[in-house]
C-alpha atoms as a PDB file:
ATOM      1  CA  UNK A   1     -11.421  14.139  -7.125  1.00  0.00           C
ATOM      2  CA  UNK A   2      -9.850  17.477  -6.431  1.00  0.00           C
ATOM      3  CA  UNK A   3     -11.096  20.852  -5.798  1.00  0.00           C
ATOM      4  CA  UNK A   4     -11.480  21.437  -9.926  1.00  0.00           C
ATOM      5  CA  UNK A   5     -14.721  21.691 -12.063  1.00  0.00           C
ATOM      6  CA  UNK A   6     -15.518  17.088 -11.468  1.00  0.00           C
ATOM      7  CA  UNK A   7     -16.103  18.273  -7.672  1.00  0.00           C
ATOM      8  CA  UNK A   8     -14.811  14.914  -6.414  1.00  0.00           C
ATOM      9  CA  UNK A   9     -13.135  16.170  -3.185  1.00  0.00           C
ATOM     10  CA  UNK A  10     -13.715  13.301  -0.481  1.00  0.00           C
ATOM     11  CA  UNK A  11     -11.434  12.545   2.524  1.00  0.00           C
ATOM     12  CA  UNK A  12     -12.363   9.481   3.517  1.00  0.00           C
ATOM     13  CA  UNK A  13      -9.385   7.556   4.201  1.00  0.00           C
ATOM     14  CA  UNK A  14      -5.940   6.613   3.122  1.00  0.00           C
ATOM     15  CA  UNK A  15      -5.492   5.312  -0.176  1.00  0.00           C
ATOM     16  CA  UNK A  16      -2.804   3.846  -2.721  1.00  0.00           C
ATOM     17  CA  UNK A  17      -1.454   0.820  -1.558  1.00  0.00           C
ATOM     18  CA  UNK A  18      -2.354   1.989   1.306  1.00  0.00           C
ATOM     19  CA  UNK A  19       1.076   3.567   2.932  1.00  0.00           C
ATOM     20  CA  UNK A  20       2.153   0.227   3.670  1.00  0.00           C
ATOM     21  CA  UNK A  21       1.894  -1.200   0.376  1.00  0.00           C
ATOM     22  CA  UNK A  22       3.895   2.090  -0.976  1.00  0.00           C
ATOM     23  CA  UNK A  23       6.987   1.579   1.601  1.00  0.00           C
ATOM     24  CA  UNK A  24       7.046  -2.301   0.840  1.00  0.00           C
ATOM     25  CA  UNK A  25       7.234  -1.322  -3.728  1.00  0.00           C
ATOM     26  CA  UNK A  26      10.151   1.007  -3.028  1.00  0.00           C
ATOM     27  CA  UNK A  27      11.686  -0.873  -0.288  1.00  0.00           C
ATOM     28  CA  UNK A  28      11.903  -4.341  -2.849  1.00  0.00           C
ATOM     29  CA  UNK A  29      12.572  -1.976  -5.875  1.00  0.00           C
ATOM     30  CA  UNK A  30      16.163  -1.070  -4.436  1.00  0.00           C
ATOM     31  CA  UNK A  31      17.222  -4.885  -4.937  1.00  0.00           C
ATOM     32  CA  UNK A  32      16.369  -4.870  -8.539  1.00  0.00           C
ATOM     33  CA  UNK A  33      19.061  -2.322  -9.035  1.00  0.00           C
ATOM     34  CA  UNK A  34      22.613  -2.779 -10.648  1.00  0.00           C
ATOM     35  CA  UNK A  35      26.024  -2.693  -8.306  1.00  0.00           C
ATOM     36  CA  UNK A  36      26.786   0.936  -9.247  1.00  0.00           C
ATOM     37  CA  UNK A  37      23.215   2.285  -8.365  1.00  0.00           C
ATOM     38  CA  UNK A  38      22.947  -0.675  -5.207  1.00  0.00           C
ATOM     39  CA  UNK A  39      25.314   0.929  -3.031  1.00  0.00           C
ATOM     40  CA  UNK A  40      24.082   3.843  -3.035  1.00  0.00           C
ATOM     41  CA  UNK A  41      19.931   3.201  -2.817  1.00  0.00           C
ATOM     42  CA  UNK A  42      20.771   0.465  -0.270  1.00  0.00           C
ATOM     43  CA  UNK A  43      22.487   3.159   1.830  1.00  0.00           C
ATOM     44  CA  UNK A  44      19.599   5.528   1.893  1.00  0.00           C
ATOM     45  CA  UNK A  45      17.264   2.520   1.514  1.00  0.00           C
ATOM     46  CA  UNK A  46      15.012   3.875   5.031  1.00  0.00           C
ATOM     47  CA  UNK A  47      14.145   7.425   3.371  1.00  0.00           C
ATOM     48  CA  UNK A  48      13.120   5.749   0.117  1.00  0.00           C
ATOM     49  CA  UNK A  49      10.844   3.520   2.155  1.00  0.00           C
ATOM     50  CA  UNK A  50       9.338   5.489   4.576  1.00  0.00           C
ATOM     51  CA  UNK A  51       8.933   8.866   1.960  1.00  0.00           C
ATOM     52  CA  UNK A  52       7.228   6.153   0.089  1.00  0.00           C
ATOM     53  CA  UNK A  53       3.823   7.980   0.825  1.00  0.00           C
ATOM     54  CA  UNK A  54       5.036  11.742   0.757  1.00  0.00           C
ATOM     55  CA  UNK A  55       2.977  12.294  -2.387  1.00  0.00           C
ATOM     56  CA  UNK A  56      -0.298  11.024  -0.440  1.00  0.00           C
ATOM     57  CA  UNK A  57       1.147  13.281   1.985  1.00  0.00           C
ATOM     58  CA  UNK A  58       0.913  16.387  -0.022  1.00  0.00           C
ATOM     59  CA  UNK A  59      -2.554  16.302  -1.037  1.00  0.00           C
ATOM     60  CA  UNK A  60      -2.885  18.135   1.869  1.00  0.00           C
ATOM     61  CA  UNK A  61      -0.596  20.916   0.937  1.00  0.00           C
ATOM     62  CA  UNK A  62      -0.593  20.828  -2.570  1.00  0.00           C
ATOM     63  CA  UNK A  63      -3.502  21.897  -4.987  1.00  0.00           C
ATOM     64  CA  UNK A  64      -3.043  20.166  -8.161  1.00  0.00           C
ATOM     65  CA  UNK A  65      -1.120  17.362  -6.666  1.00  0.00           C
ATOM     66  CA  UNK A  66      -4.159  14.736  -6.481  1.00  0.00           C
ATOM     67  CA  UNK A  67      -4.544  14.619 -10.369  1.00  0.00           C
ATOM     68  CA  UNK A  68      -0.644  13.200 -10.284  1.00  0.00           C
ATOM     69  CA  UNK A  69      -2.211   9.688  -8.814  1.00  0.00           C
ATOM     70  CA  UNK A  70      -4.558   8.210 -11.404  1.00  0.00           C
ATOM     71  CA  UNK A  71      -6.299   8.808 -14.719  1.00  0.00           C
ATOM     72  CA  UNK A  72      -9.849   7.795 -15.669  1.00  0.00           C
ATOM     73  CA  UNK A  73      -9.669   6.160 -18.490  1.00  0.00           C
ATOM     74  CA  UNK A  74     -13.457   5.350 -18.417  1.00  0.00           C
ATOM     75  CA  UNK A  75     -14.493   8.630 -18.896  1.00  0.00           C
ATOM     76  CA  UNK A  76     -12.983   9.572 -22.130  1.00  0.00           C
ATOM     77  CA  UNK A  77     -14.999   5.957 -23.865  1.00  0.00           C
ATOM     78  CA  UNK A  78     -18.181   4.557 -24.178  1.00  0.00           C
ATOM     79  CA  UNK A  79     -18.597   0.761 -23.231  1.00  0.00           C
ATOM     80  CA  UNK A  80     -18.119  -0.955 -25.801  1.00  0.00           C
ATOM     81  CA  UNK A  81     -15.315   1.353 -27.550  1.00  0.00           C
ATOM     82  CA  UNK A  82     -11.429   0.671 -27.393  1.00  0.00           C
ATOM     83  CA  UNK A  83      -9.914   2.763 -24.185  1.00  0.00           C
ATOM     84  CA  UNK A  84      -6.510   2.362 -26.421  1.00  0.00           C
ATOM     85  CA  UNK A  85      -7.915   4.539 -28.988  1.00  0.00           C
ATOM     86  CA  UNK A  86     -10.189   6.966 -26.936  1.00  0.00           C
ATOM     87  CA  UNK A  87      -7.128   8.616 -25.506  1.00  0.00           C
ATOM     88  CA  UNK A  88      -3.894  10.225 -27.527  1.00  0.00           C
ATOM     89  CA  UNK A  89      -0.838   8.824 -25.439  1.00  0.00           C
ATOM     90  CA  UNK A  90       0.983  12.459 -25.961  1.00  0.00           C
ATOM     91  CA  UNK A  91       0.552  15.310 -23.624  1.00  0.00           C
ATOM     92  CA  UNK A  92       0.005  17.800 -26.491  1.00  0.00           C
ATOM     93  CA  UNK A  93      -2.444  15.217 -28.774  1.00  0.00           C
ATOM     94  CA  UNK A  94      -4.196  15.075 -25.910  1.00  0.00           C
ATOM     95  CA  UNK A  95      -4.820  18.508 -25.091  1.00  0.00           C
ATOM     96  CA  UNK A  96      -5.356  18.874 -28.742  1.00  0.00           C
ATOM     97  CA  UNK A  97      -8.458  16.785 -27.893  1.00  0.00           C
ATOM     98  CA  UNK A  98      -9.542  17.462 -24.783  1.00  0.00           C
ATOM     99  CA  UNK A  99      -7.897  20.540 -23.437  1.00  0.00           C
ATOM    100  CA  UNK A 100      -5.874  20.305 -20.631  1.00  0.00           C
ATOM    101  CA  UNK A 101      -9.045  21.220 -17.978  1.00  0.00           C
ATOM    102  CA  UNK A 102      -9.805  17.799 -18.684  1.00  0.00           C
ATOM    103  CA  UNK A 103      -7.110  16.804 -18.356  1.00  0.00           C
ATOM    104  CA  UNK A 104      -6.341  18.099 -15.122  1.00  0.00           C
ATOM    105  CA  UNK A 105      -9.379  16.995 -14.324  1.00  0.00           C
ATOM    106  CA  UNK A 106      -9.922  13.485 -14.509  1.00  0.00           C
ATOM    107  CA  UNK A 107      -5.850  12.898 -13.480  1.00  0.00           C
ATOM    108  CA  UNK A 108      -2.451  12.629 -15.425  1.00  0.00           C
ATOM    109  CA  UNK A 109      -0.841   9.675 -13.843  1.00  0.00           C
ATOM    110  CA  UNK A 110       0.988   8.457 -16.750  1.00  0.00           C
ATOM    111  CA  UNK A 111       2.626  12.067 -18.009  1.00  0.00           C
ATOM    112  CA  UNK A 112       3.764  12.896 -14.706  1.00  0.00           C
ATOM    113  CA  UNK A 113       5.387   9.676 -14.029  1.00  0.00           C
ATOM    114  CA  UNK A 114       7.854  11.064 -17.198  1.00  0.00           C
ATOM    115  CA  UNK A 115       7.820  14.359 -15.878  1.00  0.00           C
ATOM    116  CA  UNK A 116       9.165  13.218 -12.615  1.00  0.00           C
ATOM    117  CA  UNK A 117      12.049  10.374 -14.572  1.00  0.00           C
ATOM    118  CA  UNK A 118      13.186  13.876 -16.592  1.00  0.00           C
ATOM    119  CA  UNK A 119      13.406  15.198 -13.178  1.00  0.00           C
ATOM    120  CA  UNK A 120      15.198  12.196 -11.501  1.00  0.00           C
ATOM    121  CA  UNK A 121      17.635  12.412 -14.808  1.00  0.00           C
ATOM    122  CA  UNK A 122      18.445  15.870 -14.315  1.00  0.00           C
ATOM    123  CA  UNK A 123      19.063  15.472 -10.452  1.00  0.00           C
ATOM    124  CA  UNK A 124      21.697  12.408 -11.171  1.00  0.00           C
ATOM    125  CA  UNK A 125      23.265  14.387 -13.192  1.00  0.00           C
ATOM    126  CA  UNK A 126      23.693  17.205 -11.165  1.00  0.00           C
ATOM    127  CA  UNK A 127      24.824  15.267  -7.867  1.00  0.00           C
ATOM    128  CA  UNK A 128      21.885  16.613  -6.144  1.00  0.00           C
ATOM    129  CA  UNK A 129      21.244  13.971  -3.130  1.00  0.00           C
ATOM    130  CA  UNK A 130      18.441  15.754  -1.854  1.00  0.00           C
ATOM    131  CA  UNK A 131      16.347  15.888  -5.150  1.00  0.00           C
ATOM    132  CA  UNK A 132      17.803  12.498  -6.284  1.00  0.00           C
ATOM    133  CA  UNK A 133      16.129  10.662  -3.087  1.00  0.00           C
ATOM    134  CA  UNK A 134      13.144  13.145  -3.070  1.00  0.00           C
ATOM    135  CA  UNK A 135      12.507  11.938  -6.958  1.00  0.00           C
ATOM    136  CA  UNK A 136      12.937   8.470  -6.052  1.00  0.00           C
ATOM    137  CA  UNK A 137      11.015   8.196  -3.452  1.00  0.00           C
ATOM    138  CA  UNK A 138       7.922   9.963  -5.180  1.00  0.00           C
ATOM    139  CA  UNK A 139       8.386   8.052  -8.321  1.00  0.00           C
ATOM    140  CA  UNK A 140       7.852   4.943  -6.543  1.00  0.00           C
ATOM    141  CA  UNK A 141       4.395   6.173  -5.609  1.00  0.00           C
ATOM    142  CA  UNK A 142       3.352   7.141  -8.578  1.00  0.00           C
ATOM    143  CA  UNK A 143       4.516   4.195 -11.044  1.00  0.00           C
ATOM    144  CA  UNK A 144       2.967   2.037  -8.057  1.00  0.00           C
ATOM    145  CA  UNK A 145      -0.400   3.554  -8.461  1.00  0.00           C
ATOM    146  CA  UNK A 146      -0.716   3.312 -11.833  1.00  0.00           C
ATOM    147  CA  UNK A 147      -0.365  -0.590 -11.262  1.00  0.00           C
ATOM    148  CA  UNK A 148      -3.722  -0.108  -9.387  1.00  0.00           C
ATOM    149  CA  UNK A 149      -6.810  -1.197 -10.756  1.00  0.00           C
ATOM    150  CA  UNK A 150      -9.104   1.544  -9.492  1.00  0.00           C
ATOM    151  CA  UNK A 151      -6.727   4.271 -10.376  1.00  0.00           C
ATOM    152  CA  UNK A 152      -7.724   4.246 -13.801  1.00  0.00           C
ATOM    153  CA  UNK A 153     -11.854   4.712 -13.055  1.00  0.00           C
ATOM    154  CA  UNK A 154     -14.212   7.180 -12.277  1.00  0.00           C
ATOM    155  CA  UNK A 155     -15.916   4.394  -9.930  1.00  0.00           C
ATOM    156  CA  UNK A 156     -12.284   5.129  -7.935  1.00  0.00           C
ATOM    157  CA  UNK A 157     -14.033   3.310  -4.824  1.00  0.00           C
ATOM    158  CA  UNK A 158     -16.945   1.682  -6.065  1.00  0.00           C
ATOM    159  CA  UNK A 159     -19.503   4.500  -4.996  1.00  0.00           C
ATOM    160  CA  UNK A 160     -20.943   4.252  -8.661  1.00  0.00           C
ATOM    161  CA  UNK A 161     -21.881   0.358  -8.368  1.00  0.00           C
ATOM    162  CA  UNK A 162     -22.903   0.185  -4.314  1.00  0.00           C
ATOM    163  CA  UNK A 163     -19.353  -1.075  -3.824  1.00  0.00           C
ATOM    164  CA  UNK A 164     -18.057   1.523  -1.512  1.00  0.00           C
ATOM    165  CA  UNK A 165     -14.811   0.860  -0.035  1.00  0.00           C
ATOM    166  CA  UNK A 166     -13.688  -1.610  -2.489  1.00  0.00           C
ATOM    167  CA  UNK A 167     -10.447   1.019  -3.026  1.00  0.00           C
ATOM    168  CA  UNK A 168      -9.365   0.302   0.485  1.00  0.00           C
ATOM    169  CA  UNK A 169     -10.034  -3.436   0.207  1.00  0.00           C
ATOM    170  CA  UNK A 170      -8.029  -4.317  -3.256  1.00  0.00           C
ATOM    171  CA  UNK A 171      -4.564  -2.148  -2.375  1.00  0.00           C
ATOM    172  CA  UNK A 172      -4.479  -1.831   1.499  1.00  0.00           C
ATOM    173  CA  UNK A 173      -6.516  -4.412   3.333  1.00  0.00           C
ATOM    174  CA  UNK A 174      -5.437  -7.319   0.684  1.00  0.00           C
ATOM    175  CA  UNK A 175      -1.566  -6.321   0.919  1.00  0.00           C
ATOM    176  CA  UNK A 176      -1.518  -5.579   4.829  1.00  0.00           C
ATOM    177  CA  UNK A 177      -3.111  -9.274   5.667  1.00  0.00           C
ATOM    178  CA  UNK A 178      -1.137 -11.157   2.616  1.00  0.00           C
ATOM    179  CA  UNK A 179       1.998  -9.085   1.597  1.00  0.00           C
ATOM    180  CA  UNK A 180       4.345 -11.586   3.560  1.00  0.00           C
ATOM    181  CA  UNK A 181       3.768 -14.552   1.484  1.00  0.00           C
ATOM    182  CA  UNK A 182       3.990 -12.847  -1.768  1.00  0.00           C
ATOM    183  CA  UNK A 183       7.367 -13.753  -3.969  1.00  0.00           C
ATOM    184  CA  UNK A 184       9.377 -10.301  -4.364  1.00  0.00           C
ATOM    185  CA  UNK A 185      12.062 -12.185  -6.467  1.00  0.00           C
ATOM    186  CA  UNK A 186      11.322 -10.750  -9.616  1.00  0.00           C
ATOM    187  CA  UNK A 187      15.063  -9.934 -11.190  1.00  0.00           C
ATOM    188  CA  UNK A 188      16.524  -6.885 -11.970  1.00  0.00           C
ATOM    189  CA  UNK A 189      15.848  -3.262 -13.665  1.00  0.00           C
ATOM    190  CA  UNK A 190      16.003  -2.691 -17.449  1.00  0.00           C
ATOM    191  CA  UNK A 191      16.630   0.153 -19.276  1.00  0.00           C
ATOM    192  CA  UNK A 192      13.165   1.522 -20.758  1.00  0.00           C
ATOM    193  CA  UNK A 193      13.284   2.227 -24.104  1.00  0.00           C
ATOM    194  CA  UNK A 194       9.862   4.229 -24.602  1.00  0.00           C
ATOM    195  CA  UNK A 195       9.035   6.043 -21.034  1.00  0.00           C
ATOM    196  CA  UNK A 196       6.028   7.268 -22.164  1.00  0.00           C
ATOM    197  CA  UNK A 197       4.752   3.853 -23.452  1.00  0.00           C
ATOM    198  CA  UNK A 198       5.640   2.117 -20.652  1.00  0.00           C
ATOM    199  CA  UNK A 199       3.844   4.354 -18.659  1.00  0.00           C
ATOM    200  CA  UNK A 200       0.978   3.714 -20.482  1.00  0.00           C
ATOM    201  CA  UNK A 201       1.285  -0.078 -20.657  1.00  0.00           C
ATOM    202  CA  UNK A 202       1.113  -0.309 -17.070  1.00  0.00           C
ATOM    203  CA  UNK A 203      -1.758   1.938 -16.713  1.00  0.00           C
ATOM    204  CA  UNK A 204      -3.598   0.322 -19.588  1.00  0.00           C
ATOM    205  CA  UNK A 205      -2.646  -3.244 -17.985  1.00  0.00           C
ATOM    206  CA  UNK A 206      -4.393  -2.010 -14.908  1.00  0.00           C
ATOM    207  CA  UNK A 207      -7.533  -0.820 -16.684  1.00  0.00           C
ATOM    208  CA  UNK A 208      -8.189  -4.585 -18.137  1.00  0.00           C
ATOM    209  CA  UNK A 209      -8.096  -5.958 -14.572  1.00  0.00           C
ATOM    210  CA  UNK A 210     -10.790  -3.443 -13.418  1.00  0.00           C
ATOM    211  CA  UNK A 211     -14.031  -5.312 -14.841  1.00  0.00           C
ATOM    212  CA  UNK A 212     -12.851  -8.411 -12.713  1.00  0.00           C
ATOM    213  CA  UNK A 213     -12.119  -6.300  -9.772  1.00  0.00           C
ATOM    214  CA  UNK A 214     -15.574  -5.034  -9.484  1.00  0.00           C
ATOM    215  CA  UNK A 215     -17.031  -8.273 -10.488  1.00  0.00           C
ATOM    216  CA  UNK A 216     -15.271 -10.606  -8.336  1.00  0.00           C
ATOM    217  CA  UNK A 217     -16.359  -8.566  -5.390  1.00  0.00           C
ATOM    218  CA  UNK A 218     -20.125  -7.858  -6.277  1.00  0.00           C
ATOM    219  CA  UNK A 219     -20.068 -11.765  -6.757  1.00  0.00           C
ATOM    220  CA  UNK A 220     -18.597 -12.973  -3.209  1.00  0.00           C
ATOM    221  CA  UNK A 221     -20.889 -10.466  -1.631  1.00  0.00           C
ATOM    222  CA  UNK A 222     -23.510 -12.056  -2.836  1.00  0.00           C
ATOM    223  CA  UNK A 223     -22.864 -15.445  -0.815  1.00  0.00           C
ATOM    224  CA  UNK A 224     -21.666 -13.363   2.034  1.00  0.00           C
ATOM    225  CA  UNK A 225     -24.353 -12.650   5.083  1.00  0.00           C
ATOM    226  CA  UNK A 226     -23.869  -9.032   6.151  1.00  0.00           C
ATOM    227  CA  UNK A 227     -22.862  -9.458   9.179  1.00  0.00           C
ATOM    228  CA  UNK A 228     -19.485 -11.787   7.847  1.00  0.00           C
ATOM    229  CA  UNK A 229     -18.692  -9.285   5.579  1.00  0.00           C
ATOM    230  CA  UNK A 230     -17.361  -6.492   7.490  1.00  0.00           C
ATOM    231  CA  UNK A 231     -15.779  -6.796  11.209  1.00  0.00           C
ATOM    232  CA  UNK A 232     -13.770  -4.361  13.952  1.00  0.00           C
ATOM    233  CA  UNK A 233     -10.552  -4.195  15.091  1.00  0.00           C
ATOM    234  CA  UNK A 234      -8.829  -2.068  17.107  1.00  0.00           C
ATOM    235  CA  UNK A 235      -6.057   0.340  15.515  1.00  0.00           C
ATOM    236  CA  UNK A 236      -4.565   2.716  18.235  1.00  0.00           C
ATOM    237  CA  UNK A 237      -7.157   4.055  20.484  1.00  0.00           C
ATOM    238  CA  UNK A 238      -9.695   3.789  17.684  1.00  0.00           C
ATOM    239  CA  UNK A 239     -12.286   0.916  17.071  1.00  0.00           C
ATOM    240  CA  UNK A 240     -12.489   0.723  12.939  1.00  0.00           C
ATOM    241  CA  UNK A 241     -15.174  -1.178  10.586  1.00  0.00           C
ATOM    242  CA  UNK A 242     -12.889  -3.116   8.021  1.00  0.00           C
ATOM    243  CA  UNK A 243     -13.550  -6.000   5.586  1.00  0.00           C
ATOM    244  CA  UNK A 244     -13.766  -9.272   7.489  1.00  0.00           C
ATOM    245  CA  UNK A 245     -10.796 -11.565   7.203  1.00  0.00           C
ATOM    246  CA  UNK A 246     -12.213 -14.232   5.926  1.00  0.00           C
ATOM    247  CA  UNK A 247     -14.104 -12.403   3.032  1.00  0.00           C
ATOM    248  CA  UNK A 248     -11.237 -10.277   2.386  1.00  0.00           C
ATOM    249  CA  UNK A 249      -9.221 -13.786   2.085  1.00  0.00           C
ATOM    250  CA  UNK A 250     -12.151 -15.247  -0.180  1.00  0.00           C
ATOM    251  CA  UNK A 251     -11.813 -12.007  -2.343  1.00  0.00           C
ATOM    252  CA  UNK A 252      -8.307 -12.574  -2.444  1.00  0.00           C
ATOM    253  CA  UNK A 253      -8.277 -15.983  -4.077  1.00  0.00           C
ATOM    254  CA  UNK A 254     -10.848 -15.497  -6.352  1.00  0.00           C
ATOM    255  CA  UNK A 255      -8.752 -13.100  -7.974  1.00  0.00           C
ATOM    256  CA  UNK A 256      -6.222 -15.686  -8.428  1.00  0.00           C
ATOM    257  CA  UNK A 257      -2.859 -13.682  -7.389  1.00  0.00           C
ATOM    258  CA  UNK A 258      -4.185 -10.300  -9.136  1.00  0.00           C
ATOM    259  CA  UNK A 259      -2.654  -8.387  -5.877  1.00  0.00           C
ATOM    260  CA  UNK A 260       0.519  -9.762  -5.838  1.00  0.00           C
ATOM    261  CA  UNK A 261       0.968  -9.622  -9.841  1.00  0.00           C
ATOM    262  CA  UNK A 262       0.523  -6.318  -9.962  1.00  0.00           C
ATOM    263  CA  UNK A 263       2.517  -5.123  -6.720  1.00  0.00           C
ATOM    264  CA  UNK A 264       5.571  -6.891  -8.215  1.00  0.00           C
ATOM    265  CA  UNK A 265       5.248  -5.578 -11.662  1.00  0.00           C
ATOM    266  CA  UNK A 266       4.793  -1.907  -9.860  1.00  0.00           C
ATOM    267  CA  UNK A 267       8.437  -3.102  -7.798  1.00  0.00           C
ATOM    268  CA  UNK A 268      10.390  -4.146 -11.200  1.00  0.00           C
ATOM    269  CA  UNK A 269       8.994  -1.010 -12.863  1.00  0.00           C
ATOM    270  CA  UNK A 270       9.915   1.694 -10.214  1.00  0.00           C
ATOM    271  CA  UNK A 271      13.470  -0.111 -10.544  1.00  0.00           C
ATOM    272  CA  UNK A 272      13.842   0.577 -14.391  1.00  0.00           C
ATOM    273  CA  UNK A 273      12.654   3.757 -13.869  1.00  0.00           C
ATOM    274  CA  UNK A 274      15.156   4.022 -11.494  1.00  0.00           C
ATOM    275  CA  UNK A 275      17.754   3.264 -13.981  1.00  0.00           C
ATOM    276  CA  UNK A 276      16.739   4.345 -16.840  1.00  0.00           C
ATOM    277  CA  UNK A 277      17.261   8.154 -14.925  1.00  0.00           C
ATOM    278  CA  UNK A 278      20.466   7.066 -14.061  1.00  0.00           C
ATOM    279  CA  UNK A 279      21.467   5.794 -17.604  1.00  0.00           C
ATOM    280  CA  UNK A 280      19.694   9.094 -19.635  1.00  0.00           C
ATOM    281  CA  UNK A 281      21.988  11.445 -17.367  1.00  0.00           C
ATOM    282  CA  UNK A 282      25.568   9.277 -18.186  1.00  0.00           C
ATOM    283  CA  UNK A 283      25.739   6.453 -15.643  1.00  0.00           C
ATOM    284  CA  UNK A 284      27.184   9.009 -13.249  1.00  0.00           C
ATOM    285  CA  UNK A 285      29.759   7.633  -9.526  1.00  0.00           C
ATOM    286  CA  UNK A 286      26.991   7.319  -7.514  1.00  0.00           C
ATOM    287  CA  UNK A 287      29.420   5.675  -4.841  1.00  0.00           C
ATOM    288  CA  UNK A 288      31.258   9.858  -4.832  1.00  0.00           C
ATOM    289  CA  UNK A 289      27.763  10.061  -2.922  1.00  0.00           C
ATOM    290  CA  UNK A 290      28.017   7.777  -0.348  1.00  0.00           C
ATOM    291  CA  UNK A 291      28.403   8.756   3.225  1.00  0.00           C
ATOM    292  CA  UNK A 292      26.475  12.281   2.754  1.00  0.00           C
ATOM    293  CA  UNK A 293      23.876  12.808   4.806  1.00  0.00           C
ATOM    294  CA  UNK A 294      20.561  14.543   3.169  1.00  0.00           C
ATOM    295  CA  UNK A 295      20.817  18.070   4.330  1.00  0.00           C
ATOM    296  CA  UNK A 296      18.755  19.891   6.889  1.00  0.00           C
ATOM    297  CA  UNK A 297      16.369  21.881   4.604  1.00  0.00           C
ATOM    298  CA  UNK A 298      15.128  18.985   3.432  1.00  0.00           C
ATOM    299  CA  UNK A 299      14.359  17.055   6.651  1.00  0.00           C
ATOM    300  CA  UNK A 300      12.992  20.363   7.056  1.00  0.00           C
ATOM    301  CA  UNK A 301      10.429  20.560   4.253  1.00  0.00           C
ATOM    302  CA  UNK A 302       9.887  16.756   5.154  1.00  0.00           C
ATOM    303  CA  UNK A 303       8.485  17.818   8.724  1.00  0.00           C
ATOM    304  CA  UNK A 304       6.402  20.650   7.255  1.00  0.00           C
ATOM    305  CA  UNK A 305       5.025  18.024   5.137  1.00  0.00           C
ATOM    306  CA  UNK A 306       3.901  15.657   7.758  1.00  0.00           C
ATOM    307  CA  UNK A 307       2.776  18.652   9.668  1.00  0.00           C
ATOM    308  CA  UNK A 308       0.256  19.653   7.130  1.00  0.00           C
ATOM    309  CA  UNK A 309      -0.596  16.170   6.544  1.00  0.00           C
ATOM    310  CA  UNK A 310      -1.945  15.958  10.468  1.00  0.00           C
ATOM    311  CA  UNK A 311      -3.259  19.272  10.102  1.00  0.00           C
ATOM    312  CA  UNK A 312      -4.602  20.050   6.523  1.00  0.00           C
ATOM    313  CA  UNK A 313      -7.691  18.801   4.449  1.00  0.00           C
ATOM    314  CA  UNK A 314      -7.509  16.580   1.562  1.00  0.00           C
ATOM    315  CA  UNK A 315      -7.178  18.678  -1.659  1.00  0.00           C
ATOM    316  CA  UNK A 316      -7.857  15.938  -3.631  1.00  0.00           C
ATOM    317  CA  UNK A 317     -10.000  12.537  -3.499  1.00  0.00           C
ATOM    318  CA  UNK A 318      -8.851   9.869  -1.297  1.00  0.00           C
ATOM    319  CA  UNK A 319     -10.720   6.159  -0.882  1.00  0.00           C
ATOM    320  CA  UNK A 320     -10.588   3.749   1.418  1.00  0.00           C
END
């Protein structure tokens, strides 16, 4: 992963839901909200879509950003041993531990996904538009990737078990080719209690999926000639070796909905994370906001950002 003492820097693709997948979990996560947040969210309901993937973005302008994405779990327990009690759920019992090198290290999904609600908090309750919709957006990402499977590994993109590219296949290639039949009706935000926990939970509810992830797919290949697995298809100007359709179908249903599952529990939990901000900082008028336009410095920043994205190196790892 990133440029620290693990050595995992790798650019080999786009990752995370792929930025598709990110746009469509914020996009649905606006309708889980209540009427005083709705207006409001539905209003500015393009930025938080398409700055969906800002925080894949700035990996390439950002040291210590890539850590922010994913933690892995698996290297802190032996098989065998209970993940739940390798790792202290507290920032400072884990440092306690570990140190925070490690830390660092091997990513901090779940503490920085409370870091950036504080943040959210503080912006509602300050009136700031600009940080409220920057906060939202990047939330979105990073609650979404902790409802990924191989965010929570050190085999990130199978290149520990000959499985290489199975990153790309799970979160991009399975939600581009299915993502329009899946149900988004999935109700609306609640109030979190326990940030922190819930956090965890969802990372922890990712982590049990991953044996069946890796199996499932070391299985099909198995009754897969070669030459079915993989295929080409033309994106842009650019002739690109992807998963076949039809195995990346067959993978799909032997997984039995896994995809979907987890994409809607990532949309209902960006909403209450949402909310929960917005309740912690006093249920402010949200609807005194409407009808302000974000201002210039950050549409700004936003271009710089996409700038270095064309033009930068990955300072962190990235799978496909």
């Amino acid at each position: 992963m990133l440029s620290l003492s693990n050595n995992k820097a790798e650019k080999v693709g786009t990752s995370n839901w792929g930025f598709y997948g990110h746009k469509r979990i914020n996009r649905m996560a606006v309708f889980t909200l209540p009427p005083q947040m709705f207006g409001f969210y539905k209003e500015h309901i393009e930025y938080v879509t398409e700055n969906a993937v800002n925080p894949d973005k700035r990996r390439y302008a950002v040291e210590g950003e890539a850590q922010r994405h994913y933690i892995d779990l698996d290297h802190y327990y032996k098989p065998g041993e209970d993940p739940d009690e390798a790792m202290p759920k507290k920032w400072d019992d884990a440092i306690a531990k570990y140190t925070e090198d490690t830390l660092q290290a091997y990513g901090i999904v779940p503490w920085h996904i409370v870091v950036m609600k504080y943040r959210l908090q503080k912006a509602f309750e300050a009136g700031d538009i600009d940080k409220i919709l920057l906060y939202s957006a990047d939330i979105g990402h990073y609650v979404g990737d902790a409802h990924v499977p191989l965010h929570t590994t050190e085999n990130y993109n199978g290149q520990m078990t000959n499985q290489k590219g199975i990153h790309g296949l799970w979160e991009s290639r399975l939600v581009e080719i299915n993502a329009d039949s899946y149900d988004y009706f999935i109700g609306k935000a609640k109030y979190i209690e326990k940030p922190l926990d819930f956090a965890w939970d969802a990372v922890m509810e990712s982590h049990r999926a991953l044996d069946s992830v890796l199996s499932i797919e070391r299985e099909l290949t198995q009754t897969f000639d070669s030459d079915k697995k993989y295929s080409y298809e033309q994106r842009g100007r650019v002739t690109t070796k992807v998963y076949s359709y039809e195995f990346s179908q067959a993978y799909h249903a032997r997984m039995n909905g896994m995809v979907e599952r987890r994409m809607r529990k990532a949309i209902i939990s960006v909403g209450s994370i949402w909310y929960t901000a917005w309740v912690d900082a006093g249920q402010p008028d949200l609807e005194k906001l409407r009808g302000r336009p974000v201002s210039t410095e950050l549409l700004k920043e936003l271009e710089e950002l996409d700038h270095q994205h064309a033009e930068g190196k990955s300072k962190g790892r990235i799978c496909e």
